[in-house]
N, C-alpha and C. Protein backbone atom coordinates (compact mmCIF):
# COMPACT_ATOMS: atom_id res chain seq x y z
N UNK A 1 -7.67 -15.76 -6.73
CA UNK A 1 -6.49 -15.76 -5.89
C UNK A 1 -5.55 -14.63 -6.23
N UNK A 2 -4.45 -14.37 -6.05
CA UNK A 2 -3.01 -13.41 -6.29
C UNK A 2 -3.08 -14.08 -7.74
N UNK A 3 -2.94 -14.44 -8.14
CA UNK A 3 -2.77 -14.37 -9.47
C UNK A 3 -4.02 -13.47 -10.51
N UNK A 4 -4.73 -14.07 -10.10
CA UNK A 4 -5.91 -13.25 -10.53
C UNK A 4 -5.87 -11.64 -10.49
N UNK A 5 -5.57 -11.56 -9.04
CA UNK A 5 -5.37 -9.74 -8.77
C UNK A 5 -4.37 -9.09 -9.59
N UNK A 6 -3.20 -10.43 -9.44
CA UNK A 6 -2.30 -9.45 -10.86
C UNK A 6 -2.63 -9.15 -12.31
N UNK A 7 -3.46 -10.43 -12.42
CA UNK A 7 -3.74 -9.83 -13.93
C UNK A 7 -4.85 -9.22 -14.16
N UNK A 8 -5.68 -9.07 -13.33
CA UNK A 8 -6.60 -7.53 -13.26
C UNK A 8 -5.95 -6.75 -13.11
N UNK A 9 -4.75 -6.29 -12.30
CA UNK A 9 -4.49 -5.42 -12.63
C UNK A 9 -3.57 -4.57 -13.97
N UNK A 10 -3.24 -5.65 -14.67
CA UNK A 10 -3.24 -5.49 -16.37
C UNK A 10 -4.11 -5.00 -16.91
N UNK A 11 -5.39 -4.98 -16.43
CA UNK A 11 -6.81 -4.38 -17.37
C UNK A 11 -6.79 -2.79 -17.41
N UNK A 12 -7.41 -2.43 -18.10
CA UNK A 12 -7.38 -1.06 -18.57
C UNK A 12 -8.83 -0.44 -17.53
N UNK A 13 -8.95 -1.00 -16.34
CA UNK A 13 -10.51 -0.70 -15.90
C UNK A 13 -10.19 -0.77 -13.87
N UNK A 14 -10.77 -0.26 -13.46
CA UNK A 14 -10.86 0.00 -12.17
C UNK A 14 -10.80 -1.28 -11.16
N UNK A 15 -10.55 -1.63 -10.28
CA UNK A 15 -10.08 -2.98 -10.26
C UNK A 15 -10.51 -3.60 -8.37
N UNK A 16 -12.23 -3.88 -8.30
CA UNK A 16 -12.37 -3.76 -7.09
C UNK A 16 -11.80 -5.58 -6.93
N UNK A 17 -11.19 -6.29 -5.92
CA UNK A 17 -11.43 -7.49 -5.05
C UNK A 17 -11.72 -7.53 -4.25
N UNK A 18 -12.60 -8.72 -3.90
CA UNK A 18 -13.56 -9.42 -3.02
C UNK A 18 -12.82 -10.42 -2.77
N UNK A 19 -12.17 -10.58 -1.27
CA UNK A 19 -10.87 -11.45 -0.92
C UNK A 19 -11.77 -12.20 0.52
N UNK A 20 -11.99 -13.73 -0.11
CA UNK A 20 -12.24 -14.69 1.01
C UNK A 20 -11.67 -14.31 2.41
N UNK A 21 -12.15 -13.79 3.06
CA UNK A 21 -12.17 -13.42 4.82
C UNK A 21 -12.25 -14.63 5.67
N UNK A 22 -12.47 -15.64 5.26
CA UNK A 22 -12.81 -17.13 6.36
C UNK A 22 -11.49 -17.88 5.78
N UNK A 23 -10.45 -17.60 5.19
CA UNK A 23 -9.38 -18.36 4.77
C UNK A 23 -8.11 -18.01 6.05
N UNK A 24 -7.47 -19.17 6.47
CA UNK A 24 -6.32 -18.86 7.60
C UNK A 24 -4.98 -18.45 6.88
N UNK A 25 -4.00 -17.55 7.36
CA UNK A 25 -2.62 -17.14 6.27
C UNK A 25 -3.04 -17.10 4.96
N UNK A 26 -4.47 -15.90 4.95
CA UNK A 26 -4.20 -15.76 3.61
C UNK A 26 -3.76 -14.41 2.28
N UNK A 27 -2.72 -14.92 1.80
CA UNK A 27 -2.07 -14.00 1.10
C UNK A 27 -2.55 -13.57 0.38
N UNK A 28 -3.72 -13.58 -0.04
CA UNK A 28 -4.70 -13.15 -1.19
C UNK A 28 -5.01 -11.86 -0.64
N UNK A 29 -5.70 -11.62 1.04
CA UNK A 29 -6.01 -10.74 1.57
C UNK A 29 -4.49 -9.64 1.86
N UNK A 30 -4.00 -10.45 2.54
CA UNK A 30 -2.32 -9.33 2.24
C UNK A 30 -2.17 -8.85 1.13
N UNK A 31 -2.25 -9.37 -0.15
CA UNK A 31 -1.82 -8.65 -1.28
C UNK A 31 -2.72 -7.95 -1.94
N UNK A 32 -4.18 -8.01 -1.33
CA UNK A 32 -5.08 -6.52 -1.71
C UNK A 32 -5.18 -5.61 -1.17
N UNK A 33 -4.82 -6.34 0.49
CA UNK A 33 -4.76 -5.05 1.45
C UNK A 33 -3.76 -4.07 0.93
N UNK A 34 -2.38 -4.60 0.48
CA UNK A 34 -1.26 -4.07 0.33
C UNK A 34 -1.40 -2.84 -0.78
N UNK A 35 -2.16 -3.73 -1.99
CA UNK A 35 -2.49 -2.96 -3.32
C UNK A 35 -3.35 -2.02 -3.20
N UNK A 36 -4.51 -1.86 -2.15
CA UNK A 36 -5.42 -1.46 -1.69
C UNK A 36 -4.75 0.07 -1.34
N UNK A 37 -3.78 0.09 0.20
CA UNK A 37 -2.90 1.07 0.54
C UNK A 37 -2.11 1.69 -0.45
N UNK A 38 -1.62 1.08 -1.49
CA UNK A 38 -0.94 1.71 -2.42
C UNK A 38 -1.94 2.84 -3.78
N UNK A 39 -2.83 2.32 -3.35
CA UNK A 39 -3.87 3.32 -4.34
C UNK A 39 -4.30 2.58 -5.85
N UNK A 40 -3.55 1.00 -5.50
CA UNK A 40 -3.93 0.29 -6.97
C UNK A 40 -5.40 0.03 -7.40
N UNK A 41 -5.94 -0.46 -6.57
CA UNK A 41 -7.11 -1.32 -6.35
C UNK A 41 -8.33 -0.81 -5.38
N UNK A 42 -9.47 -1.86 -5.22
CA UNK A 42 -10.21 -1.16 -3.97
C UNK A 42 -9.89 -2.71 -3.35
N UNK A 43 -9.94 -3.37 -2.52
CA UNK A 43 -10.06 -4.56 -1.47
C UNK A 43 -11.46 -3.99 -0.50
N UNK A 44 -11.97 -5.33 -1.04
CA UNK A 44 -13.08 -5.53 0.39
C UNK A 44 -13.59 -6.76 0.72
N UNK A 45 -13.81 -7.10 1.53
CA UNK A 45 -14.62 -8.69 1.82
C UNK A 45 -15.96 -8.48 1.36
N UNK A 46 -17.07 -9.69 1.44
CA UNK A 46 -18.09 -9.80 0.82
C UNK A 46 -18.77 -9.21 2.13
N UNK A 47 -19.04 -9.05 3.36
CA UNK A 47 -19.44 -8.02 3.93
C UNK A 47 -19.68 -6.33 3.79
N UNK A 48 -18.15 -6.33 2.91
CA UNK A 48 -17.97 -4.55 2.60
C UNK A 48 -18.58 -4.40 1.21
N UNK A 49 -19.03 -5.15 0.53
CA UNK A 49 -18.89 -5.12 -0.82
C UNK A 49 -19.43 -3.60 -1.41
N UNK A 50 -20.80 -3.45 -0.34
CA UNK A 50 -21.36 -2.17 -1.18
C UNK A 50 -20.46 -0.88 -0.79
N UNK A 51 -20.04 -0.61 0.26
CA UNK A 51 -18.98 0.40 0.65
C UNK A 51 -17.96 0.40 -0.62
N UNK A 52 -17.34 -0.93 -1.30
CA UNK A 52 -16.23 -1.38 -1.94
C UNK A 52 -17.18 -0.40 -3.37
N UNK A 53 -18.09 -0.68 -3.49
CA UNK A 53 -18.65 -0.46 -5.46
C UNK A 53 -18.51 1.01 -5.15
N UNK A 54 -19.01 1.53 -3.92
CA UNK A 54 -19.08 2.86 -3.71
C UNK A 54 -17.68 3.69 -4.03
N UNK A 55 -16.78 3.18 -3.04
CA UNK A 55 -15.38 3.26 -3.09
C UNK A 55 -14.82 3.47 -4.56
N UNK A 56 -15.10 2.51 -5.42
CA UNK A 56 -14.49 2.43 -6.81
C UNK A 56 -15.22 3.32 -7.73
N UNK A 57 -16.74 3.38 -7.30
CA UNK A 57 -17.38 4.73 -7.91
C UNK A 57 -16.58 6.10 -7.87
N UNK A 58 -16.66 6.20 -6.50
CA UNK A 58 -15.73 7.67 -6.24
C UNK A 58 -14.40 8.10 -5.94
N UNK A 59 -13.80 6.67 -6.54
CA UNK A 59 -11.80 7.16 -6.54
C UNK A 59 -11.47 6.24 -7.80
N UNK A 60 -12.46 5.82 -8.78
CA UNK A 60 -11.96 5.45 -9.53
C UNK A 60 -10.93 6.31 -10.61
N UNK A 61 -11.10 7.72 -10.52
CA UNK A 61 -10.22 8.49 -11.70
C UNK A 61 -8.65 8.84 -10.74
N UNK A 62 -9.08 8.41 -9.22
CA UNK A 62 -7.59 8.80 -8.60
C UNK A 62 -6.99 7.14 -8.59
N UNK A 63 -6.99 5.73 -8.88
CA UNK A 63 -6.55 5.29 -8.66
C UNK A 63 -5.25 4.79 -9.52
N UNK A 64 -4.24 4.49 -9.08
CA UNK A 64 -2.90 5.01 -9.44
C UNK A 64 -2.79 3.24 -10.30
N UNK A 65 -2.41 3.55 -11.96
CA UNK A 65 -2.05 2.33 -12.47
C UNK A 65 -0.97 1.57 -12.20
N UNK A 66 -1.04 0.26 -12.45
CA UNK A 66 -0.05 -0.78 -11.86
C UNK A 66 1.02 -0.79 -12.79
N UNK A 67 2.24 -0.08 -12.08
CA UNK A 67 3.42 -0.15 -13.01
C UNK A 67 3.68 -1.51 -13.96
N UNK A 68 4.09 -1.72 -15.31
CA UNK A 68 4.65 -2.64 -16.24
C UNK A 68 5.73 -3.23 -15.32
N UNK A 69 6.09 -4.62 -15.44
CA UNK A 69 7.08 -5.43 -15.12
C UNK A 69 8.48 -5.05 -15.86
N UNK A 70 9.24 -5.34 -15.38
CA UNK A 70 10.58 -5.27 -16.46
C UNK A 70 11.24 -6.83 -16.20
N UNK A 71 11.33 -7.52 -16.99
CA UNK A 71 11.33 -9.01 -17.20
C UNK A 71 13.45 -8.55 -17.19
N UNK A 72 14.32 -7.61 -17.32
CA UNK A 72 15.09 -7.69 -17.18
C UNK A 72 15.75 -7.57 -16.16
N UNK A 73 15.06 -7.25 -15.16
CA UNK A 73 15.06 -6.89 -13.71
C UNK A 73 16.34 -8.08 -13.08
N UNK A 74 15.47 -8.97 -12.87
CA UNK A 74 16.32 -10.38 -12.19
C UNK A 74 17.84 -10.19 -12.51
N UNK A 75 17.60 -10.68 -13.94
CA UNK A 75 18.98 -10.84 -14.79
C UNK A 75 20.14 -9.72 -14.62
N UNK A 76 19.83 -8.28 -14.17
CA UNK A 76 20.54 -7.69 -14.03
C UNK A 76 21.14 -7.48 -12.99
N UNK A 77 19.77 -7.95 -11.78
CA UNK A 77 20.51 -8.28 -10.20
C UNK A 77 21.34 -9.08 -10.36
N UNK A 78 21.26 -10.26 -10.57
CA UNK A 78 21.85 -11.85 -10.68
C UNK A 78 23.21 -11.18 -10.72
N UNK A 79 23.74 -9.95 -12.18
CA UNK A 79 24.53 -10.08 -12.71
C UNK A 79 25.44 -9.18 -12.12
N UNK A 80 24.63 -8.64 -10.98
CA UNK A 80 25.63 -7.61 -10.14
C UNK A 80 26.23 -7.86 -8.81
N UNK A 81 25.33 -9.66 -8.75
CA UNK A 81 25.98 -10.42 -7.17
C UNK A 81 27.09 -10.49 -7.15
């Protein structure tokens, strides 16, 4: 699920998902598509898969790492409402 995708993308390694396509509103697929466009990840359904290994074969050294969180973030909005 999204949780999963986030913490792959913590890994130190190229980061293809395979996002259930027969699911209705599902945000799993939004948030690879999304990561996908951003250059994080590869996204593909189990239809695309071999296009997808291909994909991660040949943009794996361009794909752009997933910025660190800043856990102080919130707290500093909160503190500027």
């Amino acid at each position: 699920g999204a949780g999963s995708i986030m913490e792959g993308l913590r890994c130190d390694a190229s980061l293809l998902v395979v996002v259930n396509d027969a699911l209705m509103d599902n945000h799993q697929t939004e948030l690879a598509d999304e990561l996908d466009r951003r250059g994080h990840l590869v996204a593909v359904t189990p239809n695309s898969l071999l296009e997808g290994l291909c994909r991660v074969r040949d943009c794996k050294a361009s794909l752009i790492p997933f910025p660190e969180s800043d856990p102080q973030l919130f707290p500093r909005f909160l503190n500027t409402a």
